[in-house]
C-alpha atoms as a PDB file:
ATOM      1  CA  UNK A   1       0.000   0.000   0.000  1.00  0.00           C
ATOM      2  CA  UNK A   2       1.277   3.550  -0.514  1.00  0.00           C
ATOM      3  CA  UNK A   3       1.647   5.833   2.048  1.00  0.00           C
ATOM      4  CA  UNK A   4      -0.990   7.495   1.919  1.00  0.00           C
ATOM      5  CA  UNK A   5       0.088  10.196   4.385  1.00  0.00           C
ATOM      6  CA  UNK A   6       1.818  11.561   1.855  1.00  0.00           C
ATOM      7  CA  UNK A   7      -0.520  11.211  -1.107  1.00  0.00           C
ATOM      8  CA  UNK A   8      -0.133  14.197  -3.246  1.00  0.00           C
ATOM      9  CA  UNK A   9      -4.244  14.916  -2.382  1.00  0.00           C
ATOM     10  CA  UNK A  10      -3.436  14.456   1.476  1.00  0.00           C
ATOM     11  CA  UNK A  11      -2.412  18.159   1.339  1.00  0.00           C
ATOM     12  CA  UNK A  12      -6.122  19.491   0.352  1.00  0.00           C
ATOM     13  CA  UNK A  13      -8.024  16.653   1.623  1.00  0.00           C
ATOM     14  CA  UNK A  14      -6.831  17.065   4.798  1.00  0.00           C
ATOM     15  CA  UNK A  15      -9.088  18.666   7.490  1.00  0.00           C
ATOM     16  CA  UNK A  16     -11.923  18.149   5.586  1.00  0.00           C
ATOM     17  CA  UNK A  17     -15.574  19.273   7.576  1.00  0.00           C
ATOM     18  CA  UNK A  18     -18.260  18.273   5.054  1.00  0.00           C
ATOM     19  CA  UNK A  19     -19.519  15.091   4.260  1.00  0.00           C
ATOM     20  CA  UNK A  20     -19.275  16.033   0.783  1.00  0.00           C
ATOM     21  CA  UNK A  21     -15.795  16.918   0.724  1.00  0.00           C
ATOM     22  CA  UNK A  22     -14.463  13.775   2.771  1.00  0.00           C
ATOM     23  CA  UNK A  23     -16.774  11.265   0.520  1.00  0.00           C
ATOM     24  CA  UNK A  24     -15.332  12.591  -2.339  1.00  0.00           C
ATOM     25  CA  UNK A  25     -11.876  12.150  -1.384  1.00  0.00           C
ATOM     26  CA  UNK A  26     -12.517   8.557  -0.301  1.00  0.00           C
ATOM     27  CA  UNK A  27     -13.796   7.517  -3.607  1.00  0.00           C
ATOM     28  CA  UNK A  28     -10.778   8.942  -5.159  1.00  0.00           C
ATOM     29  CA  UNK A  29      -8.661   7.127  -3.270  1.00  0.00           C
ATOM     30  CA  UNK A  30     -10.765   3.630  -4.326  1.00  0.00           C
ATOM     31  CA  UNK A  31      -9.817   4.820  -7.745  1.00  0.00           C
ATOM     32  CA  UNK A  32      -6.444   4.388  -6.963  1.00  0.00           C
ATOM     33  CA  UNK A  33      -6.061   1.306  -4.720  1.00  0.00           C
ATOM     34  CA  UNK A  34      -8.092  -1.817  -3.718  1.00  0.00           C
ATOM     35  CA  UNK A  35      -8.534  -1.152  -0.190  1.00  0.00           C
ATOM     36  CA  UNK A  36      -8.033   1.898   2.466  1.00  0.00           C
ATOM     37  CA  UNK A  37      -8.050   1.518   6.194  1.00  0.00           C
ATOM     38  CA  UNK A  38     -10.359   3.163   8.800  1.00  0.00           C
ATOM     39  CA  UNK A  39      -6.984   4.562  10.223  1.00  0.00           C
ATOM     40  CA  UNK A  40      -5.639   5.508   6.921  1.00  0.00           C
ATOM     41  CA  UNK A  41      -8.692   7.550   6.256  1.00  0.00           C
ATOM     42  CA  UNK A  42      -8.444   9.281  10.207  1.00  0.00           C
ATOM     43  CA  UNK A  43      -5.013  10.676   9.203  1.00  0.00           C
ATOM     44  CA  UNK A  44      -5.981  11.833   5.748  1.00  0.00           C
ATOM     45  CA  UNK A  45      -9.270  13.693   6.760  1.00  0.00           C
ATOM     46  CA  UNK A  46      -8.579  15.002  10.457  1.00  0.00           C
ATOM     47  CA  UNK A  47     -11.316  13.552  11.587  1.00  0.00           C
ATOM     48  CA  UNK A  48     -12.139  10.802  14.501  1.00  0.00           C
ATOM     49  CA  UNK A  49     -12.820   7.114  13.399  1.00  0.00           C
ATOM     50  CA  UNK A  50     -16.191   7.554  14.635  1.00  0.00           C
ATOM     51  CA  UNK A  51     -16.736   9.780  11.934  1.00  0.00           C
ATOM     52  CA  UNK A  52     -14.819   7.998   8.977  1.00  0.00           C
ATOM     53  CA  UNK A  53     -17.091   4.700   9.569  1.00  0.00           C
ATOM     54  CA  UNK A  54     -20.161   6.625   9.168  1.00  0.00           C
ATOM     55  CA  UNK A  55     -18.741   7.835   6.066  1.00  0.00           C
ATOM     56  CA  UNK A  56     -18.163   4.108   4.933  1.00  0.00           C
ATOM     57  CA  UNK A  57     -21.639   3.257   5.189  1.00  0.00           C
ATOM     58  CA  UNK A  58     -22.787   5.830   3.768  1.00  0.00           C
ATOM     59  CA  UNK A  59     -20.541   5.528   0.790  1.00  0.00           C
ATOM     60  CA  UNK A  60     -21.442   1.742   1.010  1.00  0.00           C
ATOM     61  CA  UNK A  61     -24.963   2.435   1.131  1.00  0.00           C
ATOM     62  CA  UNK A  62     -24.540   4.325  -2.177  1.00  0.00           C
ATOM     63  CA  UNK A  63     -23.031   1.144  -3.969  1.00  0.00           C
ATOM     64  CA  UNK A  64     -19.302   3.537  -4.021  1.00  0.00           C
ATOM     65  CA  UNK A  65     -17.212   1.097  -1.974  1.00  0.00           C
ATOM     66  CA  UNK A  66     -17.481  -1.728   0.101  1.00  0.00           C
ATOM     67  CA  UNK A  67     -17.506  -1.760   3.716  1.00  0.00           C
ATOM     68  CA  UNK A  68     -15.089  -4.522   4.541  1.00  0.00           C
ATOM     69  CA  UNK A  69     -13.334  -5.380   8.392  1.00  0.00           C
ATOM     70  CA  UNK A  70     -10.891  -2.479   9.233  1.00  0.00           C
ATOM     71  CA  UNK A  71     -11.841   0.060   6.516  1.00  0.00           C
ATOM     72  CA  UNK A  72     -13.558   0.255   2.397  1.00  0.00           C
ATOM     73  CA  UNK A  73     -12.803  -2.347  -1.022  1.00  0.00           C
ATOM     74  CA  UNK A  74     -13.433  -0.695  -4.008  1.00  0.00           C
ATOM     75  CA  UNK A  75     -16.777  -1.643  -5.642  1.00  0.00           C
ATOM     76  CA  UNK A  76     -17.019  -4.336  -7.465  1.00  0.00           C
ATOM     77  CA  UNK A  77     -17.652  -4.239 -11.236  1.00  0.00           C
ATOM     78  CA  UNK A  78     -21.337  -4.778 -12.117  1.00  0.00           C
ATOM     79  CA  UNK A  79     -22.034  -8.494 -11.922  1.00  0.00           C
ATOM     80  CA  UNK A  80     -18.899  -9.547 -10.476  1.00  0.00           C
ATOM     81  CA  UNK A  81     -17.003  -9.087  -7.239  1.00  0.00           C
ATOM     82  CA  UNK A  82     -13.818  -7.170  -7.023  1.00  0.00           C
ATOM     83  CA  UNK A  83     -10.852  -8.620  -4.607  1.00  0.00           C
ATOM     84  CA  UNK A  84      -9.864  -7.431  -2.319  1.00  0.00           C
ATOM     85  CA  UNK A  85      -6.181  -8.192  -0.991  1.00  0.00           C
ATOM     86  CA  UNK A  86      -6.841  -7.276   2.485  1.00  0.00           C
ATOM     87  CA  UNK A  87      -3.505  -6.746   5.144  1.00  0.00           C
ATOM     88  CA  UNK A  88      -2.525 -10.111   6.294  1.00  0.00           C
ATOM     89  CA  UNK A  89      -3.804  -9.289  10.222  1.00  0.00           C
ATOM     90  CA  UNK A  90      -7.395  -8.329   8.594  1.00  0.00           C
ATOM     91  CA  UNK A  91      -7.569 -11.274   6.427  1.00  0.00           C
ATOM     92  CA  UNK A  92      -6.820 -13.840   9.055  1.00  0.00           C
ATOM     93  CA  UNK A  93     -10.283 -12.987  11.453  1.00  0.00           C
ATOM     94  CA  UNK A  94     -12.223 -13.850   8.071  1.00  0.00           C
ATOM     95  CA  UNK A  95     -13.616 -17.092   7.622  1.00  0.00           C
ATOM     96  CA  UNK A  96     -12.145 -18.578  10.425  1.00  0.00           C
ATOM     97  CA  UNK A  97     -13.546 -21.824  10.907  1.00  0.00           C
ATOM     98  CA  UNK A  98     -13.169 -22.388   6.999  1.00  0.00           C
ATOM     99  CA  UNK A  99      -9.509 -21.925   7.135  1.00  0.00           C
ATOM    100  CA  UNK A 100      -8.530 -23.870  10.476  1.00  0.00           C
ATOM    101  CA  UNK A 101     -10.797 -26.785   8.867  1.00  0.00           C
ATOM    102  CA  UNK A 102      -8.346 -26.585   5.307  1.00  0.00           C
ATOM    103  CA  UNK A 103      -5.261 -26.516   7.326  1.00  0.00           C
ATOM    104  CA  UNK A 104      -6.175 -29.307   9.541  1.00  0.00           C
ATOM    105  CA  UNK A 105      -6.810 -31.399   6.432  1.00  0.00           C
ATOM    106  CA  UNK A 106      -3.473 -29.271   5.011  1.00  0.00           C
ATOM    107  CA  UNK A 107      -1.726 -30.859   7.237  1.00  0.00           C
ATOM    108  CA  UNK A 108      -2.416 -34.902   7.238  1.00  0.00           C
ATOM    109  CA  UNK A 109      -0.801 -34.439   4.061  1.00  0.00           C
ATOM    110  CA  UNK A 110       2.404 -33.837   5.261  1.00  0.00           C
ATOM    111  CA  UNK A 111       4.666 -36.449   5.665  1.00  0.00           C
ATOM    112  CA  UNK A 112       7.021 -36.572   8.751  1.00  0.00           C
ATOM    113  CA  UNK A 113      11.024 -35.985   7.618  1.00  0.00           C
ATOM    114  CA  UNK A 114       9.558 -34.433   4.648  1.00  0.00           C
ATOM    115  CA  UNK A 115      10.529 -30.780   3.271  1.00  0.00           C
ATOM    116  CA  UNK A 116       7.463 -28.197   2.389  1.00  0.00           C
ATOM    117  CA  UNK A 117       7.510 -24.722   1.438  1.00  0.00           C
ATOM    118  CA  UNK A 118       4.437 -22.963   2.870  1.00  0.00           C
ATOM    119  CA  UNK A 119       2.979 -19.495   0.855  1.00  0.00           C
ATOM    120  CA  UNK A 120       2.146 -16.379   2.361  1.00  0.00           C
ATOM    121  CA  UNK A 121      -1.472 -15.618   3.532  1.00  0.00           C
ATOM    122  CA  UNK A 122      -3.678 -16.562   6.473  1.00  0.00           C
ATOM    123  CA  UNK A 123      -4.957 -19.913   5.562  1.00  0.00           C
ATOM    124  CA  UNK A 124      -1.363 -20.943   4.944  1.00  0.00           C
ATOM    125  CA  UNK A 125      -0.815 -19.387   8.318  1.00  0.00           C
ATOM    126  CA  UNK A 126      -2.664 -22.099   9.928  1.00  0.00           C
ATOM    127  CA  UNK A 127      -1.351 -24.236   8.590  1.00  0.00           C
ATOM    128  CA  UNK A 128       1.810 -23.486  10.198  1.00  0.00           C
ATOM    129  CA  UNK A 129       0.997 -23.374  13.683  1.00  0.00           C
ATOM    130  CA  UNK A 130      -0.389 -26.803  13.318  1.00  0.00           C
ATOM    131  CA  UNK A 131       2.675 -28.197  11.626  1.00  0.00           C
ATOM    132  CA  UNK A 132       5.578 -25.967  13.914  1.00  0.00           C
ATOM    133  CA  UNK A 133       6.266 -28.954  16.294  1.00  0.00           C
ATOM    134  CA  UNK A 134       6.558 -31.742  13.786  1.00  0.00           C
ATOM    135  CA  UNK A 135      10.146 -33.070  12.327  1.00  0.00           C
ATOM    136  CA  UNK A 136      10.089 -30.849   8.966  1.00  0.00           C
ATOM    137  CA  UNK A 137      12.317 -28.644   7.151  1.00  0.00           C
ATOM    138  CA  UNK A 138       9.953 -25.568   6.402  1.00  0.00           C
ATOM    139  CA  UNK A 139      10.762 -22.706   4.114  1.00  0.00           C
ATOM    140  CA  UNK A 140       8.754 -20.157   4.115  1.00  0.00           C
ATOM    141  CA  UNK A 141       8.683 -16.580   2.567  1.00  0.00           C
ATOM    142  CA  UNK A 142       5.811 -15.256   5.206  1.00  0.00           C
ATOM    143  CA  UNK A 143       7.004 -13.198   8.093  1.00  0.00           C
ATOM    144  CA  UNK A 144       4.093 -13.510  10.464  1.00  0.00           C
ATOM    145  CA  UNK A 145       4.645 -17.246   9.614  1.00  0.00           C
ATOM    146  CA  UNK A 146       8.540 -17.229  10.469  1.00  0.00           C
ATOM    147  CA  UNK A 147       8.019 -15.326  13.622  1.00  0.00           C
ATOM    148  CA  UNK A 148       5.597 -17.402  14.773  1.00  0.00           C
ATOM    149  CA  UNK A 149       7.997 -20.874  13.242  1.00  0.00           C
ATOM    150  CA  UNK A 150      10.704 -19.191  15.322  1.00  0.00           C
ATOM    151  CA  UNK A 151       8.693 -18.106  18.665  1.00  0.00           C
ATOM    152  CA  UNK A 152       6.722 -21.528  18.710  1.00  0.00           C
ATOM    153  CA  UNK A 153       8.000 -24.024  16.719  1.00  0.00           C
ATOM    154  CA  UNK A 154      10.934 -26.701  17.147  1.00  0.00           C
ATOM    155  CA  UNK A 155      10.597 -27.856  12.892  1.00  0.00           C
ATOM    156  CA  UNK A 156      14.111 -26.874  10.884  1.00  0.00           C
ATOM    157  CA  UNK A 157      12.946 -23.240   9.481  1.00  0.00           C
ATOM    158  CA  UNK A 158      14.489 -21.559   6.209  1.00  0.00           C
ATOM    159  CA  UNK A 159      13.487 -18.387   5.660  1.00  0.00           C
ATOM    160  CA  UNK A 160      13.903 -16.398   2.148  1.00  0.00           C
ATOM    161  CA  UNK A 161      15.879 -13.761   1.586  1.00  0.00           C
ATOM    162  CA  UNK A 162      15.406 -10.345  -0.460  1.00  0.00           C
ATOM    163  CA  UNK A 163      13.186  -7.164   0.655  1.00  0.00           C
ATOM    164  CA  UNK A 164      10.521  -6.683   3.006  1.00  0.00           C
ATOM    165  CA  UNK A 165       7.300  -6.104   0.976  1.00  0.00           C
ATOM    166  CA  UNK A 166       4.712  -5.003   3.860  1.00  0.00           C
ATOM    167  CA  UNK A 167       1.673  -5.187   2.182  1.00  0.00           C
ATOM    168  CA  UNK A 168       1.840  -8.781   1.187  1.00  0.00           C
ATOM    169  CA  UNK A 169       4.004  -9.723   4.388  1.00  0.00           C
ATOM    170  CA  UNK A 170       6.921 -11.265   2.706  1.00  0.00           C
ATOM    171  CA  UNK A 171      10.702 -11.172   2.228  1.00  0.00           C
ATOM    172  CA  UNK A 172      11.047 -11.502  -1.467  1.00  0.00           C
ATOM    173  CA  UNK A 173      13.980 -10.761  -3.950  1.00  0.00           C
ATOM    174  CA  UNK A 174      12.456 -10.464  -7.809  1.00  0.00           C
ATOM    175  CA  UNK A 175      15.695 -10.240  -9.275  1.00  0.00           C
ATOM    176  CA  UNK A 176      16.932 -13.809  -7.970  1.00  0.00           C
ATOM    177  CA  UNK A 177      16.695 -16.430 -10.287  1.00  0.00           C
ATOM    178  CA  UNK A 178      17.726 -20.036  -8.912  1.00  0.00           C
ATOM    179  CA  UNK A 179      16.720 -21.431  -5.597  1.00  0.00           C
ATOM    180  CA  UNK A 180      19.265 -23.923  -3.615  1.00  0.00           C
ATOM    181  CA  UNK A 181      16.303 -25.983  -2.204  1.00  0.00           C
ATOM    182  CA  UNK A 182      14.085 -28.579  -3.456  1.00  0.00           C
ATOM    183  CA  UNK A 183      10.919 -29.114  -1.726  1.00  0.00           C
ATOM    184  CA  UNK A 184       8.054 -32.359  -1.547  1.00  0.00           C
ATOM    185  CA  UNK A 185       5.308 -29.935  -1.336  1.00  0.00           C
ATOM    186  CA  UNK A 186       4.273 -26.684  -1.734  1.00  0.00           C
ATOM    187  CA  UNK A 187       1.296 -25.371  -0.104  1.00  0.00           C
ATOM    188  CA  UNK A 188      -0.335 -22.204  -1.323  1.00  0.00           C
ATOM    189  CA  UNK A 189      -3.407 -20.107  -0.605  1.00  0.00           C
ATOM    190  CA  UNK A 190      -5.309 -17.642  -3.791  1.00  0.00           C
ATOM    191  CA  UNK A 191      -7.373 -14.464  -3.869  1.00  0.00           C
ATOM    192  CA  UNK A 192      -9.510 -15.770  -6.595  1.00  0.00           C
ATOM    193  CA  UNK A 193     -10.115 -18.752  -7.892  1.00  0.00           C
ATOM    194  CA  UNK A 194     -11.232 -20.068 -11.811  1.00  0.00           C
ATOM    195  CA  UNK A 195     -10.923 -22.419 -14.428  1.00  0.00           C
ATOM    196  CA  UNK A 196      -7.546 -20.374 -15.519  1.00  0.00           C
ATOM    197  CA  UNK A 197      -6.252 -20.883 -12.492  1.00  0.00           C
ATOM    198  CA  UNK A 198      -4.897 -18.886  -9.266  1.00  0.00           C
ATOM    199  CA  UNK A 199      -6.029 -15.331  -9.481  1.00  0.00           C
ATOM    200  CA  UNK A 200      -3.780 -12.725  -7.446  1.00  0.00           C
ATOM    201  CA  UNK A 201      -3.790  -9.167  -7.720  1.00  0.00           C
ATOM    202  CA  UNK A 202       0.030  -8.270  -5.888  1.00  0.00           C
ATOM    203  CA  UNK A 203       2.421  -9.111  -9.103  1.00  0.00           C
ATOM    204  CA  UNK A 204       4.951 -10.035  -6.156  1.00  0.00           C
ATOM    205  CA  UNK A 205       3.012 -12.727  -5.216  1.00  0.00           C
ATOM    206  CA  UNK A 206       2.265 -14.075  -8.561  1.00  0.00           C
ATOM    207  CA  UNK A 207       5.749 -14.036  -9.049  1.00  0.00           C
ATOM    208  CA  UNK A 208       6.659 -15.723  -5.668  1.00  0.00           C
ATOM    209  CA  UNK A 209       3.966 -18.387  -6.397  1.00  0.00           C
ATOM    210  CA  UNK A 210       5.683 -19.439  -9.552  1.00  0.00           C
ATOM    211  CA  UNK A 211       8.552 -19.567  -8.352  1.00  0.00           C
ATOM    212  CA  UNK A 212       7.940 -21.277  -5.384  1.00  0.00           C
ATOM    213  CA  UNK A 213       5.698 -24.508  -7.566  1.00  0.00           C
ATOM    214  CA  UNK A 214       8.180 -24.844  -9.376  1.00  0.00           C
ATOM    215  CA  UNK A 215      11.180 -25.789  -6.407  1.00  0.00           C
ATOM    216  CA  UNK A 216       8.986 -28.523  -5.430  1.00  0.00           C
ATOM    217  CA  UNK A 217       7.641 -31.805  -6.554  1.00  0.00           C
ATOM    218  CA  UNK A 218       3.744 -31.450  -5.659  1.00  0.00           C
ATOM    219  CA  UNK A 219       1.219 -28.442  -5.351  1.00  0.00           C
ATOM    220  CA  UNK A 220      -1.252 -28.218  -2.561  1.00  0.00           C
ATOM    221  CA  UNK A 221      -3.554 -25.178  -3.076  1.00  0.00           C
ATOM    222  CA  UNK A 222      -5.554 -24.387   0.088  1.00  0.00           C
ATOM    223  CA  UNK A 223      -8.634 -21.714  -0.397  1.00  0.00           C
ATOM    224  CA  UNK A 224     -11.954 -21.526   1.225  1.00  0.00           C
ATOM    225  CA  UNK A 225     -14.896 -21.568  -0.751  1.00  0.00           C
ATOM    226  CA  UNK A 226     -15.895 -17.598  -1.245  1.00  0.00           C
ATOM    227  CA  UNK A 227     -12.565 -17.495  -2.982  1.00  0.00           C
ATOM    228  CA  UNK A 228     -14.897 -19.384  -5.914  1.00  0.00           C
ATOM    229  CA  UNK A 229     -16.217 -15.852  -6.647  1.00  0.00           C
ATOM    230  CA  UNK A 230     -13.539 -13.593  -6.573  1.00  0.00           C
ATOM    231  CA  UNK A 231     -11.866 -12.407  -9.752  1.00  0.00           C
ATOM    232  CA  UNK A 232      -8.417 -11.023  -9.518  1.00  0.00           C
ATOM    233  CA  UNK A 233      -6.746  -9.790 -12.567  1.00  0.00           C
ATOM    234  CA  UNK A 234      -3.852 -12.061 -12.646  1.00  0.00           C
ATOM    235  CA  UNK A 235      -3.663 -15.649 -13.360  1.00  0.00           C
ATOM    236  CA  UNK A 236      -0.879 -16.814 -10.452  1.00  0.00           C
ATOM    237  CA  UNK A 237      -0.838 -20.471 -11.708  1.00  0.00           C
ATOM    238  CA  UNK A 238      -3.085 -22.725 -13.736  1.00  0.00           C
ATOM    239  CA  UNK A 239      -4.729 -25.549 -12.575  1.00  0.00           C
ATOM    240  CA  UNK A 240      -2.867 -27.450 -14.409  1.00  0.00           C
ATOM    241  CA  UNK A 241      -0.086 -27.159 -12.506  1.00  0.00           C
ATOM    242  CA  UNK A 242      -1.928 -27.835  -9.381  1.00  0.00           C
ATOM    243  CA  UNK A 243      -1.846 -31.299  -8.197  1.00  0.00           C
ATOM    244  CA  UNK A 244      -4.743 -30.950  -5.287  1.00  0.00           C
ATOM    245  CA  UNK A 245      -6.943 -28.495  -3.785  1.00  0.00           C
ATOM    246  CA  UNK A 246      -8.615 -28.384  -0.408  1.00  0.00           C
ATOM    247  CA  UNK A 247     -11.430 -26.275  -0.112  1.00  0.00           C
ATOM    248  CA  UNK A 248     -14.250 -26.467   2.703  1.00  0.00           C
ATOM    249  CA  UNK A 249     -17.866 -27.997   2.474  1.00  0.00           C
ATOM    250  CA  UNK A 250     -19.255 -24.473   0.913  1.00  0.00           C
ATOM    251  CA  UNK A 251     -17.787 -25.300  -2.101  1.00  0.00           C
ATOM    252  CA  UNK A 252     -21.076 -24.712  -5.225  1.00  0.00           C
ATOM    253  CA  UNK A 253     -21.651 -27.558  -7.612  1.00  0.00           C
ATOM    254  CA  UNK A 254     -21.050 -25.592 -10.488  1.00  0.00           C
ATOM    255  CA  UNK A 255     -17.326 -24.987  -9.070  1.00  0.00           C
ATOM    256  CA  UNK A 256     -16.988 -28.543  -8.481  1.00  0.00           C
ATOM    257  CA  UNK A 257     -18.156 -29.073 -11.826  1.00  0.00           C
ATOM    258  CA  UNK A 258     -15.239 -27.037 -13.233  1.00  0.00           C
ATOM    259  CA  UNK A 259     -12.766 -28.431 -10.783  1.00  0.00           C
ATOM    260  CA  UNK A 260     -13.443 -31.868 -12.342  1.00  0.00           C
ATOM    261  CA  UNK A 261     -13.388 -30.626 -15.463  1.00  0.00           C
ATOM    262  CA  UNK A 262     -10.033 -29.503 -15.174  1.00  0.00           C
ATOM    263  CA  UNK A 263      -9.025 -32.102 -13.575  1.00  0.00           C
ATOM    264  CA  UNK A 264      -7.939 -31.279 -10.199  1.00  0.00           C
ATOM    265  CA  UNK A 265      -7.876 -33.880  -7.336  1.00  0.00           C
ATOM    266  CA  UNK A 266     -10.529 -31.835  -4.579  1.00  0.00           C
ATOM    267  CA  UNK A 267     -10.577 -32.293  -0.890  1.00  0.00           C
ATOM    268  CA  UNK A 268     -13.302 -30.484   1.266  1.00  0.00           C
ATOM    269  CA  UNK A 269     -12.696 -30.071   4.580  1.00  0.00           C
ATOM    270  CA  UNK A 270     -15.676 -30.068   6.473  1.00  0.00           C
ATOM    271  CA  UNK A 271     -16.965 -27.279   8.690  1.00  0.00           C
ATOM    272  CA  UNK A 272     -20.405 -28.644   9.054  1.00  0.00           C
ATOM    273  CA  UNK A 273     -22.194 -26.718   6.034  1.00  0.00           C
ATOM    274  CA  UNK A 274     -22.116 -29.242   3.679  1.00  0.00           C
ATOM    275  CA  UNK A 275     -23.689 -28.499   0.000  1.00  0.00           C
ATOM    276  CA  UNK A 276     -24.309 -31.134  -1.925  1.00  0.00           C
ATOM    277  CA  UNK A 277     -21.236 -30.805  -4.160  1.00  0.00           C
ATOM    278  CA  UNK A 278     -18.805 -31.386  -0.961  1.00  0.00           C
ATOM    279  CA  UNK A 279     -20.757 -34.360  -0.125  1.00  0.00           C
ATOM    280  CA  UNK A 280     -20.387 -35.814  -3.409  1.00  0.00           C
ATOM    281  CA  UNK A 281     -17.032 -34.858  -3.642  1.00  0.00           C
ATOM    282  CA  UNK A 282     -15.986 -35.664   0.274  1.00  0.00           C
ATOM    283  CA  UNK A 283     -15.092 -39.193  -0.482  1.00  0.00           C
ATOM    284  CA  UNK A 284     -12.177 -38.555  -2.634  1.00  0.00           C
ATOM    285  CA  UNK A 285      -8.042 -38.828  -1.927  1.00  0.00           C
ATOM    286  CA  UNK A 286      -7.750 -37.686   1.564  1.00  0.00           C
END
């Protein structure tokens, strides 16, 4: 995210009294980036945070943004939904119960002695803290994941090297081009999900993820099932390339439909709101 403090706008929008004035400058902001926080929009205007989530739903109300946890998504384009790459310590109190149940299925697939790179993201997350006492080597581009690895965890930990990109919470060098690792599996979470594939909006982390697939010998995609309905404007990786997917028991029958068309191995993880495509599909490779 851009620092918005110093937005070249910041200087009129600043101190902003009327509705009118602050609304508009929100908006403009949407224009330029997916997603602006409540205390983002405190600084910018000068006003309290009271004040700024009226001004959400309002602008909500409208059909101008979306009022999302922690601040306001851009809105989506008629008939679809926009993603929205939320900040990794947003993202992670969303769907909760989805993602613990795909990283406790996550991580019977791991095989003890074994080596695993695990993504960024908060499903991916989870799955970490349920694998951080188990004899594995673990690389891992994620810092929230490697401080927690290295806080809680007794696994071997390898952590990659480059910048600090804050927004997408990883270290990351784009100019490297050869790994010295080799990995069993990879485990990766999406924004979006289709029949081309991953969708991602950072390019850093549809860089990362190709990368990343292709230092190891299998692909384990982890999403939860609203992912089915986002549309992020970058294809990441395409199913073809993915060798399973776990999803939870939300998952439609028309995306189950394409799954199998494609021909990707699907395991749900259930939460307890089964549909009838995860029930038909629940008896397949665990």
């Amino acid at each position: 995210m851009p620092d918005l403090i110093q937005h070249p706008a910041a200087r009129t929008w600043g101190g902003y009294v009327s509705d009118l004035s602050r609304h508009k400058a929100i908006v403009a902001l949407l224009d330029e980036q997916a997603f602006v926080s409540v205390n983002d929009l405190v600084s910018i205007t000068g006003v309290s945070p009271a004040t700024v989530r009226r001004d959400i739903d309002k602008l909500a109300e409208a059909g101008l943004g979306q009022k999302v946890h922690g601040g306001i998504a851009a809105s989506a384009t008629p008939g679809q939904r926009r993603a929205v790459n939320l900040p990794f310590f947003q993202n992670r109190d969303i769907a909760v119960a989805q993602k613990r149940a795909i990283a406790d299925k996550a991580s019977e697939m791991v095989r003890d002695g074994s080596s695993i790179i695990v993504h960024a993201g908060s499903t991916c997350f989870h799955l970490g803290s349920r694998i951080a006492n188990r004899n594995l080597r673990v690389f891992t581009n994620s810092i929230p994941l490697a401080g927690y690895l290295a806080e809680h965890g007794t696994c071997q930990l390898t952590v990659g090297a480059g910048d600090l990109h804050r927004e997408p919470g990883i270290l990351y060098d784009p100019a490297r081009s050869s790994y010295d690792f080799f990995a069993d599996q990879f485990f990766v979470g999406a924004l979006g999900i289709s029949a081309a594939g991953l969708l991602e909006s950072h390019p850093l982390l549809v860089r990362l993820c190709n990368d990343m697939s292709r230092q190891a010998n299998e692909t384990i995609v982890m999403v939860d099932s609203r992912k089915f309905a986002e549309r992020p404007p970058t294809v990441a990786l395409p199913l073809s390339r993915v060798h399973r997917l776990i999803t939870d028991d939300g998952l439609s029958e028309t995306d189950a439909r394409m799954l199998e068309d494609e021909g990707v191995d699907v395991v749900i993880a259930r939460t307890g709101a089964q549909t009838g495509a995860a029930r038909a599909t629940e008896g397949g490779p665990q």
